[in-house]
N, C-alpha and C. Protein backbone atom coordinates (compact mmCIF):
# COMPACT_ATOMS: atom_id res chain seq x y z
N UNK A 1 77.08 111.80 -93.46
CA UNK A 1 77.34 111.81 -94.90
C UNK A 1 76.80 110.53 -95.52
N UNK A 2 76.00 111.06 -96.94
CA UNK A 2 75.22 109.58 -97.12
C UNK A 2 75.04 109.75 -98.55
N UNK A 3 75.28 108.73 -99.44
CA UNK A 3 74.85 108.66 -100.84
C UNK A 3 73.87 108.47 -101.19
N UNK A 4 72.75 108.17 -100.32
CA UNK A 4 70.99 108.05 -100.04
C UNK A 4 70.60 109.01 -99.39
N UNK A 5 69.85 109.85 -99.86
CA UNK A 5 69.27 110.86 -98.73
C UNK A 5 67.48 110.25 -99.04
N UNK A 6 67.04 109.81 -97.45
CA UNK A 6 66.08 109.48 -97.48
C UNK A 6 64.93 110.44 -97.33
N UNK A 7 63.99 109.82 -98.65
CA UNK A 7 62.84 110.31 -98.94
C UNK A 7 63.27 111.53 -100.20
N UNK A 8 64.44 111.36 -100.61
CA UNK A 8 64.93 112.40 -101.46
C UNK A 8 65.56 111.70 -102.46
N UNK A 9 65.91 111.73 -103.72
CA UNK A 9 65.95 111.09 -104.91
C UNK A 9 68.07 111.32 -104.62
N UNK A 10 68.48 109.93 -104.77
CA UNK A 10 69.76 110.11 -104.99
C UNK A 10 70.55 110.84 -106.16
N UNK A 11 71.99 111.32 -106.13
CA UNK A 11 72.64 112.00 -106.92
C UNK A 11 72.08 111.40 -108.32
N UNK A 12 71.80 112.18 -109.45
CA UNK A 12 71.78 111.55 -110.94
C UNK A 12 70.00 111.54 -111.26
N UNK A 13 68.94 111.54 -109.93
CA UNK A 13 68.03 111.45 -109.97
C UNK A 13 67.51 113.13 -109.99
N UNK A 14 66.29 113.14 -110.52
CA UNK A 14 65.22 114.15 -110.18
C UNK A 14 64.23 113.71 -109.41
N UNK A 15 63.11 114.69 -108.86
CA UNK A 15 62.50 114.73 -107.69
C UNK A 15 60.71 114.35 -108.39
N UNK A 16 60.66 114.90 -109.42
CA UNK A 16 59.29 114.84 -109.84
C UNK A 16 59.02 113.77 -110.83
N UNK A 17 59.84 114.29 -111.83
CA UNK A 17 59.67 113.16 -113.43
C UNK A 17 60.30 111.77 -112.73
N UNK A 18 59.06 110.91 -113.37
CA UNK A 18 59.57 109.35 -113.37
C UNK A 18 57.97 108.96 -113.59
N UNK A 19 57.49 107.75 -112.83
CA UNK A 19 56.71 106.56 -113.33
C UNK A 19 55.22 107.19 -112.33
N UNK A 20 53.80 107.94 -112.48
CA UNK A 20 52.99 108.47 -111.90
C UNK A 20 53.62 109.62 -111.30
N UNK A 21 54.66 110.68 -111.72
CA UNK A 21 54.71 111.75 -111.07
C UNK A 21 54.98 112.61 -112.66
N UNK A 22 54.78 113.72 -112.08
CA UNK A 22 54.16 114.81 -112.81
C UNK A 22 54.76 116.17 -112.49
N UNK A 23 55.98 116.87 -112.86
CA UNK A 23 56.67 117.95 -112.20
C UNK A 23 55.25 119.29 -112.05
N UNK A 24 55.43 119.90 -110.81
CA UNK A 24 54.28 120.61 -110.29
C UNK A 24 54.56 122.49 -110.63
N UNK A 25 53.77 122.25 -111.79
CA UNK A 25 53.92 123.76 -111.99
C UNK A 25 53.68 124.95 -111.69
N UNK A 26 52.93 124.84 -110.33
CA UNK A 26 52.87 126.07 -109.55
C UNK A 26 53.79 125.85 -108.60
N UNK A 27 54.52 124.79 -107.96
CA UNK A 27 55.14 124.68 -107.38
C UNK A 27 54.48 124.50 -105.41
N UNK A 28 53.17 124.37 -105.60
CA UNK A 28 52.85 124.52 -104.27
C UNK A 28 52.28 123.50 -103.29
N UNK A 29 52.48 122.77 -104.06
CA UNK A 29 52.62 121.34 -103.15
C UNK A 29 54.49 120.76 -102.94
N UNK A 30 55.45 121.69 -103.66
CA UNK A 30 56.61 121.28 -103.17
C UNK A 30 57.87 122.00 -102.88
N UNK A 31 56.99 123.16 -102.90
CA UNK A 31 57.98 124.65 -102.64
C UNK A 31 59.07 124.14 -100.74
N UNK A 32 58.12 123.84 -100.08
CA UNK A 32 58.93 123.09 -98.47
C UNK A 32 60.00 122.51 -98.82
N UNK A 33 60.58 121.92 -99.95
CA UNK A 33 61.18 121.20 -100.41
C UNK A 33 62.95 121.79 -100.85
N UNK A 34 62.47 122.79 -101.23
CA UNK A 34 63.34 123.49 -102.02
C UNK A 34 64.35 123.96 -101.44
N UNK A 35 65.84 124.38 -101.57
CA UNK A 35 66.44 124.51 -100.85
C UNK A 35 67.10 123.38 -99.72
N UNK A 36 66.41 122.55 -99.69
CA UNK A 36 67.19 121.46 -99.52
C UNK A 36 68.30 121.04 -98.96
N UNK A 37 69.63 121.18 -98.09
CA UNK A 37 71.29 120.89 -98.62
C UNK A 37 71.23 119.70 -97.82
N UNK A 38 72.03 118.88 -98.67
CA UNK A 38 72.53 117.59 -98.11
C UNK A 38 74.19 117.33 -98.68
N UNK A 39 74.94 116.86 -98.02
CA UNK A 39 76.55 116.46 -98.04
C UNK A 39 76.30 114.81 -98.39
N UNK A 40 77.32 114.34 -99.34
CA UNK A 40 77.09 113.20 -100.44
C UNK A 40 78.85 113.21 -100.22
N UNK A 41 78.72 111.96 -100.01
CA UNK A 41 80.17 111.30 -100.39
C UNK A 41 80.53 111.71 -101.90
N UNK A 42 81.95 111.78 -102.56
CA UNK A 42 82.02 111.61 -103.69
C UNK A 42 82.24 110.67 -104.52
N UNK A 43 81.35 110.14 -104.97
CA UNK A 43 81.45 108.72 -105.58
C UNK A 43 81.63 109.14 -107.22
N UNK A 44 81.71 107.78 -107.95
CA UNK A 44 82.13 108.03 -109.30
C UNK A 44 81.01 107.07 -109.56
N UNK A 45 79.52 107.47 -109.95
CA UNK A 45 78.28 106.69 -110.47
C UNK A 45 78.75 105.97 -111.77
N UNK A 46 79.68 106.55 -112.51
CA UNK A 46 79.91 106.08 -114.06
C UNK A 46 80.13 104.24 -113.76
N UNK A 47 80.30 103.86 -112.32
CA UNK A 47 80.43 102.19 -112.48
C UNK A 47 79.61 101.92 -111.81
N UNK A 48 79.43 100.44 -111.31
CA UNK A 48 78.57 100.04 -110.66
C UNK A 48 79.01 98.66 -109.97
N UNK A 49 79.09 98.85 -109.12
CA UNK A 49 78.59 99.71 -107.84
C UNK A 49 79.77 101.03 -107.43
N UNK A 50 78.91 101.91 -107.64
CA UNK A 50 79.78 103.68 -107.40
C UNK A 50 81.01 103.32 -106.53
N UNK A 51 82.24 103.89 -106.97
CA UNK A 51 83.26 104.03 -106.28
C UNK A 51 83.56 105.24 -105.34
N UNK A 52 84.40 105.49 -105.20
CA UNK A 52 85.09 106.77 -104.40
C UNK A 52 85.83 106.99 -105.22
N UNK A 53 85.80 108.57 -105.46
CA UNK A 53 86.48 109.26 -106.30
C UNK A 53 87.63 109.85 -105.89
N UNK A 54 87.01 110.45 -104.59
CA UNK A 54 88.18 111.35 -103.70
C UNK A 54 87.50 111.12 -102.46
N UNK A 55 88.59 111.49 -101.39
CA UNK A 55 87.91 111.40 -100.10
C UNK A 55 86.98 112.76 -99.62
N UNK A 56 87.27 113.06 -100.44
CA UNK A 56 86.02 114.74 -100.37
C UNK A 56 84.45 114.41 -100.07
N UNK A 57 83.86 115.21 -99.47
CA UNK A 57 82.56 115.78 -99.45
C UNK A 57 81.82 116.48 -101.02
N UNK A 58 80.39 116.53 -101.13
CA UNK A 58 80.13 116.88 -102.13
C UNK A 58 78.57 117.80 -101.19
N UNK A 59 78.36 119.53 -101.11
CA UNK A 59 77.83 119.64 -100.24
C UNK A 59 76.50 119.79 -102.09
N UNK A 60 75.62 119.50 -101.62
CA UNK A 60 74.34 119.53 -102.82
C UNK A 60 72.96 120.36 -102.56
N UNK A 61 72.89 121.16 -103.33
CA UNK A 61 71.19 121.91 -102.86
C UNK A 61 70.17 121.08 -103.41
N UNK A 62 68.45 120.87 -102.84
CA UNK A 62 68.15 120.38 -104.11
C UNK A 62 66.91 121.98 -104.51
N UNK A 63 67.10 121.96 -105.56
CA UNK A 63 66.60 123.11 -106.03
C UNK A 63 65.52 122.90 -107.40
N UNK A 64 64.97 124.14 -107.78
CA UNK A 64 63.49 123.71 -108.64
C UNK A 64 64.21 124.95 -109.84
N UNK A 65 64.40 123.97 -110.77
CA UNK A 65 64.58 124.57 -112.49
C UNK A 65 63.27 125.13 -113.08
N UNK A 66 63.65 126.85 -112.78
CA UNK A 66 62.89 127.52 -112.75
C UNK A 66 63.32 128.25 -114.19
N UNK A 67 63.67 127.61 -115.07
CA UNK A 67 64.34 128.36 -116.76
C UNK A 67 63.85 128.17 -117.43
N UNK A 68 62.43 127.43 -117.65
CA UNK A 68 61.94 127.44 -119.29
C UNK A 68 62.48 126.19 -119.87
N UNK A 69 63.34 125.88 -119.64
CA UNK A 69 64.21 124.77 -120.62
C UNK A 69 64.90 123.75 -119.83
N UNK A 70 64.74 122.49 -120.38
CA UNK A 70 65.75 121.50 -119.49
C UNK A 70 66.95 121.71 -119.52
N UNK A 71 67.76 121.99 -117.98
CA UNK A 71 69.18 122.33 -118.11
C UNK A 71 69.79 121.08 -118.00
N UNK A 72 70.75 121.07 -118.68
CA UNK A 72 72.01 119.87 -119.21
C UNK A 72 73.24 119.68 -118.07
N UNK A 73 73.73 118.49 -117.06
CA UNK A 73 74.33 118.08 -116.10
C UNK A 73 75.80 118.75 -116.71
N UNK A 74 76.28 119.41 -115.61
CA UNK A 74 77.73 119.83 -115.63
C UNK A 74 78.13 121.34 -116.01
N UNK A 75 76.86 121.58 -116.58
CA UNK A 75 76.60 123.11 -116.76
C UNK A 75 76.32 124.19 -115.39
N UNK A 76 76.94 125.72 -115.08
CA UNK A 76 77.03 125.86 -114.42
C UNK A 76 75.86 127.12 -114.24
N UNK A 77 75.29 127.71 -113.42
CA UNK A 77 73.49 127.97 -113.17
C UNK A 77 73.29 129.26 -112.51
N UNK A 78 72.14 130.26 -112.80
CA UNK A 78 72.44 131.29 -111.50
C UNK A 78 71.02 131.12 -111.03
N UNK A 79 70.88 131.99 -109.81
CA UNK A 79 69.76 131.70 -109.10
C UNK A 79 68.42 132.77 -109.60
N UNK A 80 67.29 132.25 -109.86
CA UNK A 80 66.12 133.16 -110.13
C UNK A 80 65.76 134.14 -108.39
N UNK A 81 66.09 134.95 -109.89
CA UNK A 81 65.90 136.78 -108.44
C UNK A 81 64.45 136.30 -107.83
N UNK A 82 64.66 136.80 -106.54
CA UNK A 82 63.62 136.52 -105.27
C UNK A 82 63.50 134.94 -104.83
N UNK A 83 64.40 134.28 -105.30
CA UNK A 83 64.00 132.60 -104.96
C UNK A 83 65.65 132.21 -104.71
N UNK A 84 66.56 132.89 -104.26
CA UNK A 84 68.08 132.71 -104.16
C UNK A 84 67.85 131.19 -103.02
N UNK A 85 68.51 130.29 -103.17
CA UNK A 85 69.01 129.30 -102.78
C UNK A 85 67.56 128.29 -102.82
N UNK A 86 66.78 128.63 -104.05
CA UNK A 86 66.07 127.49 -103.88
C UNK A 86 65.60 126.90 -105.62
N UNK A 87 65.68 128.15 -106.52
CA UNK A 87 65.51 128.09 -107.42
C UNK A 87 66.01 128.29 -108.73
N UNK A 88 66.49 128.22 -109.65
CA UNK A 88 67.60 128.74 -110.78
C UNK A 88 66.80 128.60 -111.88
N UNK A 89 67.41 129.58 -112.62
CA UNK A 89 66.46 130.42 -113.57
C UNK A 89 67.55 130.16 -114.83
N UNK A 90 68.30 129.33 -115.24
CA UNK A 90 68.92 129.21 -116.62
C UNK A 90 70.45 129.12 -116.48
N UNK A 91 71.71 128.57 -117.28
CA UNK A 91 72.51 129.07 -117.34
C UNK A 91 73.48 130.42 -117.48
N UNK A 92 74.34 130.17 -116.52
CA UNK A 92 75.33 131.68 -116.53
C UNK A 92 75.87 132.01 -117.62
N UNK A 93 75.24 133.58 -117.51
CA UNK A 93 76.13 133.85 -119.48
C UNK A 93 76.75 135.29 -118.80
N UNK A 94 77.24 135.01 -117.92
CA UNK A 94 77.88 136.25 -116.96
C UNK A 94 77.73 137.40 -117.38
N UNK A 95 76.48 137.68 -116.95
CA UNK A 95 75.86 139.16 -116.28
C UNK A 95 76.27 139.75 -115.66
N UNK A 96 77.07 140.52 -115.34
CA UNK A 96 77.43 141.57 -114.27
C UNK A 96 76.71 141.44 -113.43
N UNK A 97 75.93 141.72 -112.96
CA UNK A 97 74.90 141.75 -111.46
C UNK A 97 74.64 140.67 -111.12
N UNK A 98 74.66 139.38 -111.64
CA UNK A 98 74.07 138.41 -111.22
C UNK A 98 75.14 136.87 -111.01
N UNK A 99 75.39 136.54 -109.50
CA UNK A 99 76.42 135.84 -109.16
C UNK A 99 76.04 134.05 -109.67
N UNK A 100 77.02 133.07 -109.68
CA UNK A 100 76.78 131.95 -109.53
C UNK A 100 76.22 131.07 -108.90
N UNK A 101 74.75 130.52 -109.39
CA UNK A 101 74.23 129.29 -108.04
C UNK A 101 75.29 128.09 -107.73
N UNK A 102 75.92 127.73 -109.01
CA UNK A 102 76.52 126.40 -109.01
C UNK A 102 76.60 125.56 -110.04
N UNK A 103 76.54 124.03 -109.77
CA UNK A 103 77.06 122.94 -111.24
C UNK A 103 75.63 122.52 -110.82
N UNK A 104 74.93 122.33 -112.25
CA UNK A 104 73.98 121.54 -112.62
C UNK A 104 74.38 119.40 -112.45
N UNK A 105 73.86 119.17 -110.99
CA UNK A 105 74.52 117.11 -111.31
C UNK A 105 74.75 116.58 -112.19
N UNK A 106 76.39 116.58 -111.88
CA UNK A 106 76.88 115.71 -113.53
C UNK A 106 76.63 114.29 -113.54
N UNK A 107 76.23 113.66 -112.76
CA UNK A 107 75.57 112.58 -112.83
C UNK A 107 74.10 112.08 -113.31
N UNK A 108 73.19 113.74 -113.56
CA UNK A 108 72.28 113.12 -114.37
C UNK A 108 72.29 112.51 -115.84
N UNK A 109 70.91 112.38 -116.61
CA UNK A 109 71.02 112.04 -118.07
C UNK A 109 71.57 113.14 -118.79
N UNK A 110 72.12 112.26 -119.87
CA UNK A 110 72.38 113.43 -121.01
C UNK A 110 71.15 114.34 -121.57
N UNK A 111 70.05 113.79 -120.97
CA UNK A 111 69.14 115.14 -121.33
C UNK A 111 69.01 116.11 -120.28
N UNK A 112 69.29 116.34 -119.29
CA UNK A 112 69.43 117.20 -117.94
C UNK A 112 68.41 116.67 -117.10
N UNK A 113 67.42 118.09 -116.32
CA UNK A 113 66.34 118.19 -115.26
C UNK A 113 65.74 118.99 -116.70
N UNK A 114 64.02 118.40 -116.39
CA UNK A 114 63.05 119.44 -117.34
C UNK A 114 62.57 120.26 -116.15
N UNK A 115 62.20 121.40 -116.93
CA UNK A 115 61.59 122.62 -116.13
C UNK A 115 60.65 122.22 -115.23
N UNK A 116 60.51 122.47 -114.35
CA UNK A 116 59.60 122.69 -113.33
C UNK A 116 60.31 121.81 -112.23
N UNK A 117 61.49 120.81 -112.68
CA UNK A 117 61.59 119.48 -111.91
C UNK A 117 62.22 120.12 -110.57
N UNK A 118 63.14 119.08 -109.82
CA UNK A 118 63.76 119.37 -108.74
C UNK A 118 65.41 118.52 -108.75
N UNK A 119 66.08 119.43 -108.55
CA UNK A 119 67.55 118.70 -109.05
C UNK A 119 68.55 118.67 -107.85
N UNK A 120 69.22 117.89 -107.45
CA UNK A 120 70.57 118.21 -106.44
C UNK A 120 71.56 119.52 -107.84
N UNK A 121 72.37 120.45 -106.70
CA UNK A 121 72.74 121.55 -107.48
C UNK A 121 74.24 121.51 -106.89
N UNK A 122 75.36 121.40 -107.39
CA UNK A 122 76.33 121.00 -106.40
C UNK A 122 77.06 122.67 -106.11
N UNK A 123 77.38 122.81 -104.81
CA UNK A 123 77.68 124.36 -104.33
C UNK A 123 78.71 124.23 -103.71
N UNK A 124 79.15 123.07 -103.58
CA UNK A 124 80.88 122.84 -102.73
C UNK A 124 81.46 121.52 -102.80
N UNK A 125 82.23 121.40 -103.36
CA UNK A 125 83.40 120.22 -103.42
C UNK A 125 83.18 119.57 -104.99
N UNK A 126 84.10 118.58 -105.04
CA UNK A 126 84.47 118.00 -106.51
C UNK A 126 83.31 117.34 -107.31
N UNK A 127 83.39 118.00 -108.66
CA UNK A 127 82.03 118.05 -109.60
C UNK A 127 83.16 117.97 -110.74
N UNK A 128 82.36 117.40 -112.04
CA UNK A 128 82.74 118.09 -113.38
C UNK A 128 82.05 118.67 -113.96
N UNK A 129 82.71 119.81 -114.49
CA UNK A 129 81.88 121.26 -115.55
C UNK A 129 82.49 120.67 -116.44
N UNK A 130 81.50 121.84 -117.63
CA UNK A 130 82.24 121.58 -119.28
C UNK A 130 83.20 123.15 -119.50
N UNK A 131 84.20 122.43 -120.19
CA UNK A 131 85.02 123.85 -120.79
C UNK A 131 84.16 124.43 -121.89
N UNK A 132 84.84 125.40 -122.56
CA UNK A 132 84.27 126.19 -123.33
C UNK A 132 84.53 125.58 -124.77
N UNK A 133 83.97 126.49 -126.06
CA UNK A 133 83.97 126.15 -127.26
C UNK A 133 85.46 126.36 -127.86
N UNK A 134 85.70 127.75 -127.42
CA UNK A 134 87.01 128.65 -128.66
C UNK A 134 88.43 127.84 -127.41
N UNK A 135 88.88 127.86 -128.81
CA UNK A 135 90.59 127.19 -128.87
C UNK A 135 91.38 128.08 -128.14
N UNK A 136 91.40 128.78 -126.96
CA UNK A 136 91.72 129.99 -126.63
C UNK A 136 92.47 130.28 -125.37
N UNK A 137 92.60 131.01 -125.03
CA UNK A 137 93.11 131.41 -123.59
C UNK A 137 92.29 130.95 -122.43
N UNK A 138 90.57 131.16 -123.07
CA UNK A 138 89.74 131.14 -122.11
C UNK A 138 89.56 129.47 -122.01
N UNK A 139 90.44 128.48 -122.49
CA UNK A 139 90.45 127.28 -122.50
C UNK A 139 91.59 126.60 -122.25
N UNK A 140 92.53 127.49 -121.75
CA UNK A 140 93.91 127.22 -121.06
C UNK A 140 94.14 127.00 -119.46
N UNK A 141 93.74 125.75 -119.04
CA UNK A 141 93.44 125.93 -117.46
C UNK A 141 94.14 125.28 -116.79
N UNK A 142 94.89 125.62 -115.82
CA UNK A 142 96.04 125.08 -115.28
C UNK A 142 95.48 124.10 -113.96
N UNK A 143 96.39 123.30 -113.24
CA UNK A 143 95.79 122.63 -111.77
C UNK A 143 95.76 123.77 -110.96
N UNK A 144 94.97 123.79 -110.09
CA UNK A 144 94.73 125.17 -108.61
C UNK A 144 94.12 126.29 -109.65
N UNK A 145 94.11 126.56 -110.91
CA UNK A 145 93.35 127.68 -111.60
C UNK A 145 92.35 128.46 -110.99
N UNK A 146 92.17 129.41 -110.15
CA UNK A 146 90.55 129.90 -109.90
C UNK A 146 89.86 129.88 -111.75
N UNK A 147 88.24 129.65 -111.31
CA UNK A 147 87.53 129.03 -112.22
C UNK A 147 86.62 130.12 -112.76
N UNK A 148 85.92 130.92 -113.30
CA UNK A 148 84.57 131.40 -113.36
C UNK A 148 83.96 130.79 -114.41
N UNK A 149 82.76 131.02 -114.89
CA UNK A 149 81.77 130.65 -115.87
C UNK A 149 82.45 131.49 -117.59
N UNK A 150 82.18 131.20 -118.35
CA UNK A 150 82.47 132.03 -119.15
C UNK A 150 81.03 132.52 -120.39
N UNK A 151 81.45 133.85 -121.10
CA UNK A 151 80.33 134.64 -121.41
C UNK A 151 79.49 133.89 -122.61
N UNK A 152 78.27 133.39 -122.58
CA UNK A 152 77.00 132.96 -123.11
C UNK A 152 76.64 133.72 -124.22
N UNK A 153 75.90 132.96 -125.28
CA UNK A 153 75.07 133.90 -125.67
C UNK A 153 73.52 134.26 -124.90
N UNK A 154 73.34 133.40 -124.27
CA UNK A 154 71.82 133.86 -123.51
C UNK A 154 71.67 132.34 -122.17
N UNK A 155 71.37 133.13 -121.31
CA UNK A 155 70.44 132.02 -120.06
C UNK A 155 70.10 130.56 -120.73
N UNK A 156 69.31 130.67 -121.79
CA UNK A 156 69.08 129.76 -122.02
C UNK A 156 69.14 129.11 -123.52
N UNK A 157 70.81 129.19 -123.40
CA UNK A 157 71.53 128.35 -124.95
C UNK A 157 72.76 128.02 -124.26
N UNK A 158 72.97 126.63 -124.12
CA UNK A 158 73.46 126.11 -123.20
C UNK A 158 75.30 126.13 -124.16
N UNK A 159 75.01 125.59 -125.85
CA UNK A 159 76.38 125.71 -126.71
C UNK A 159 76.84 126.88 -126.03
N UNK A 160 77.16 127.90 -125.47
CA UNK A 160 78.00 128.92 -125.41
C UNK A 160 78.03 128.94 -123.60
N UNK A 161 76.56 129.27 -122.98
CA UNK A 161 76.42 129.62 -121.88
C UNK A 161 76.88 128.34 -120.78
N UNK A 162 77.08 128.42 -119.34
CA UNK A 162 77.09 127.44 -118.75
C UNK A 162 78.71 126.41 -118.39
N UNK A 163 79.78 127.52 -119.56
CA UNK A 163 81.11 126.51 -119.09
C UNK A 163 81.49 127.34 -118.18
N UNK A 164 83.06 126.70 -118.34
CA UNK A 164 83.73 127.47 -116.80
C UNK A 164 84.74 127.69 -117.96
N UNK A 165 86.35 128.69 -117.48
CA UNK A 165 87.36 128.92 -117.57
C UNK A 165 87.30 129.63 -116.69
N UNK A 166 89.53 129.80 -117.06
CA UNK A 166 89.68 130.40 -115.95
C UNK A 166 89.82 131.69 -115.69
N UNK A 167 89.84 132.55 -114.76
CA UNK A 167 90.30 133.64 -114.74
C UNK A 167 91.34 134.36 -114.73
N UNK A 168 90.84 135.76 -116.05
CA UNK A 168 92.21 136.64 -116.79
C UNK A 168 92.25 137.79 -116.15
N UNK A 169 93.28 137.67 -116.05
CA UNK A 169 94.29 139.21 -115.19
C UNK A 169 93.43 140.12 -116.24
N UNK A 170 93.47 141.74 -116.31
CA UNK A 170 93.15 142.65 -117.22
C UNK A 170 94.95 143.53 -117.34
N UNK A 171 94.40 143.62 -118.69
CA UNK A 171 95.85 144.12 -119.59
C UNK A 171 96.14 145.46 -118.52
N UNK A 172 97.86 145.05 -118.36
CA UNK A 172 98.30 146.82 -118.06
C UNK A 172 97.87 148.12 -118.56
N UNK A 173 97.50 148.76 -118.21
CA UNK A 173 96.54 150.22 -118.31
C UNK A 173 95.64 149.82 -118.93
N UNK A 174 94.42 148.87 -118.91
CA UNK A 174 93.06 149.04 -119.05
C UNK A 174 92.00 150.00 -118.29
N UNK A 175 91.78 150.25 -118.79
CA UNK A 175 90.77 151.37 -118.49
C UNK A 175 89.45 151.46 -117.40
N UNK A 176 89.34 149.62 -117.86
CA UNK A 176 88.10 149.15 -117.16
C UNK A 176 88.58 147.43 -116.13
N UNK A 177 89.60 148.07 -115.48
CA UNK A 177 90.38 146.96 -114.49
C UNK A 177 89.52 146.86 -113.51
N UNK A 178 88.87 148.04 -112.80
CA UNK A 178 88.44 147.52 -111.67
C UNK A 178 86.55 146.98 -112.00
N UNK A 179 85.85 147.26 -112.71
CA UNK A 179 85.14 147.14 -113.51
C UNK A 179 85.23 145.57 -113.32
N UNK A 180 86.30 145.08 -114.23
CA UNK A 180 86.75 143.71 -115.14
C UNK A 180 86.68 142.98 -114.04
N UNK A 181 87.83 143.16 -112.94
CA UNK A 181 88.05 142.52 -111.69
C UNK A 181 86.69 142.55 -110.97
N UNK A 182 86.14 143.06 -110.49
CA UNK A 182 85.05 142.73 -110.11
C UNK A 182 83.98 142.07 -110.57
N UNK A 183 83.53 141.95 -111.79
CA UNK A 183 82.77 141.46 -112.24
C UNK A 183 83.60 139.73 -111.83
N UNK A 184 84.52 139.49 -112.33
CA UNK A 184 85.71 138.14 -112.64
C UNK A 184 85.07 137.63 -110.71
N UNK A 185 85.42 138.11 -109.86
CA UNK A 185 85.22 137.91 -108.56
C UNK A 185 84.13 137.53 -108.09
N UNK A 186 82.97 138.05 -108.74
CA UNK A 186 81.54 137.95 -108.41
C UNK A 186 80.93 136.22 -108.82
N UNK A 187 81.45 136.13 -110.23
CA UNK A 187 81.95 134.81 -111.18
C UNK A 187 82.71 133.84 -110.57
N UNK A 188 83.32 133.46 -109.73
CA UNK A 188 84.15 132.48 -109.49
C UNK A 188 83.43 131.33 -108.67
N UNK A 189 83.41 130.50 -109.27
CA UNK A 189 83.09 129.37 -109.18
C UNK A 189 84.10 128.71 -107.90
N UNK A 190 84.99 128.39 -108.56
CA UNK A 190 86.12 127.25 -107.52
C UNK A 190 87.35 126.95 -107.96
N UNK A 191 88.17 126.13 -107.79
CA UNK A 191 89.40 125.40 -108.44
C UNK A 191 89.45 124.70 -109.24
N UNK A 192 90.73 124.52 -110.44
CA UNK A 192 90.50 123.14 -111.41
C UNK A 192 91.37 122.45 -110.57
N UNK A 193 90.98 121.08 -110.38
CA UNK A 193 91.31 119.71 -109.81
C UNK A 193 92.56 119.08 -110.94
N UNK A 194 91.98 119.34 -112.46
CA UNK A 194 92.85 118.84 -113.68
C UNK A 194 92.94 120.21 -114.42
N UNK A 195 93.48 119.45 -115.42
CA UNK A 195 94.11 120.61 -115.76
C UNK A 195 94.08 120.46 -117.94
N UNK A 196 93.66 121.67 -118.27
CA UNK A 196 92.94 121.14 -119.78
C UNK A 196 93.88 122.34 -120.61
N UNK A 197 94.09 121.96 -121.86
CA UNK A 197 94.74 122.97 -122.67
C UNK A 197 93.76 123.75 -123.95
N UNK A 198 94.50 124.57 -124.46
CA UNK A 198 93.39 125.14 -125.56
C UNK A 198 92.97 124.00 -126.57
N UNK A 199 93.10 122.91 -126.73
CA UNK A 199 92.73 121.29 -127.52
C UNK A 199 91.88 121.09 -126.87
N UNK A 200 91.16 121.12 -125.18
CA UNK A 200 90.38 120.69 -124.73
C UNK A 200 89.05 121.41 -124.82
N UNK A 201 88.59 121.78 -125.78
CA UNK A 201 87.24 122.36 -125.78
C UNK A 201 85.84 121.64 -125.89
N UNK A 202 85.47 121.87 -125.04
CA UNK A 202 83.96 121.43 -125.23
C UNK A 202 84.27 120.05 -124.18
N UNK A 203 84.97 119.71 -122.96
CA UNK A 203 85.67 119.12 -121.94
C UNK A 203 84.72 118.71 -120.98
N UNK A 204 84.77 117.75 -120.31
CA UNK A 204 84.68 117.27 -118.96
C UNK A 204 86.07 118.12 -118.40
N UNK A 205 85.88 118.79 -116.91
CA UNK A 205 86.60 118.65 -116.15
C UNK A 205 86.87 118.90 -114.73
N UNK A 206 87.21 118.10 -113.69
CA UNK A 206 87.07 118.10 -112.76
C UNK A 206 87.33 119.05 -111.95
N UNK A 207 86.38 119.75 -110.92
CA UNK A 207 86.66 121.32 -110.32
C UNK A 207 86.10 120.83 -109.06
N UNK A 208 87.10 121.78 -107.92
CA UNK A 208 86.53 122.04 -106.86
C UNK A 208 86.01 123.22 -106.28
N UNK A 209 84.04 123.05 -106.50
CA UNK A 209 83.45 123.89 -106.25
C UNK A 209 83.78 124.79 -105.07
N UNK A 210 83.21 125.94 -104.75
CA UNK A 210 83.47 126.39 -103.43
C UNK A 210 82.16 127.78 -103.68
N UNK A 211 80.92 127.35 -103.11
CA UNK A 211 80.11 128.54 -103.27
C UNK A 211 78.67 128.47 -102.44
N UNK A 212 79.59 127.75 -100.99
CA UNK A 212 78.79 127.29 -99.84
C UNK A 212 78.73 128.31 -98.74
């Protein structure tokens, strides 16, 4: 377990963009690359020199933002069909058919990974996601909560798409329970670590991933 993975850009970093590099848009000088997993202590980068957050593991893919658009750290991602565990194709705006890659590194910039780049993708242990917009149920999240993504307006509009809440039972005699439940199952992300009320919208909050 190492907070340096050598020859590989530490947590908060990307793989391509910086000082003479150039993210590779066919991808074929760094496709070997992709898919990646490395286990990262959990540190808290926000100081310096990084602390320990928890005594947890943080297991990380590094993967190639394959969406058109720079995705934003803490936002949560699905995988581009035919490239599963190497590539992600936009934020989750929960699709029925299409399951969770994971948390976009909340330790990068506030501007995310730009397209084409290469990002650590976190797929197991303690991360922070963002809650959602509406004042709501779907923003009522207790400690131990199972987590899923909640519904987007599109892949790639990050204001709606890309939070988490938690998951809702379906009303006595609904019609479309098993439907509901399954879809909710396919969606689940992990645990809340903290714990946020319908005031907390638009949130940091700490979750333990599980989608290793």
């Amino acid at each position: 377990m190492s907070d340096n993975v050598s020859g590989m850009p530490n947590r908060g970093k990307v793989y391509l963009t910086g000082p003479n590099r150039t993210p590779d848009t066919t991808s074929t000088s760094t496709k070997s690359i992709a898919g990646l997993t490395k286990t990262f202590a959990d540190l808290d980068y926000s100081v310096n020199p990084a602390q320990t957050r928890s005594q947890g593991q943080v297991i990380c893919r590094l993967v190639r933002n394959s969406s058109g658009i720079s995705l934003l750290p803490k936002m949560a991602v699905t995988w581009k069909s035919g490239a599963r565990g190497k590539e992600v194709d936009g934020y989750a705006d929960f699709s029925p058919d299409i399951d969770i890659a994971g948390i976009v590194d909340e330790w990068l910039p506030s501007t995310g990974v730009a397209n084409n780049d290469y990002f650590w993708l976190v797929v197991k242990g303690p991360t922070l996601a963002i809650t959602g917009m509406a004042a709501d149920e779907t923003n009522s999240i207790g400690m131990h909560a199972w987590l899923i993504n909640l519904t987007g307006a599109a892949s790639t509009f990050s204001t709606t798409s890309g939070r988490v809440g938690p998951m809702i039972l379906p009303t006595a005699g609904e019609t479309t329970n098993i439907t509901f439940a399954a879809s909710q199952k396919m969606h689940r992300i992990g645990r809340a670590m903290s714990a946020k009320t319908t005031s907390n919208t638009n949130a940091s909050i700490l979750i333990d991933v599980d989608l290793y």
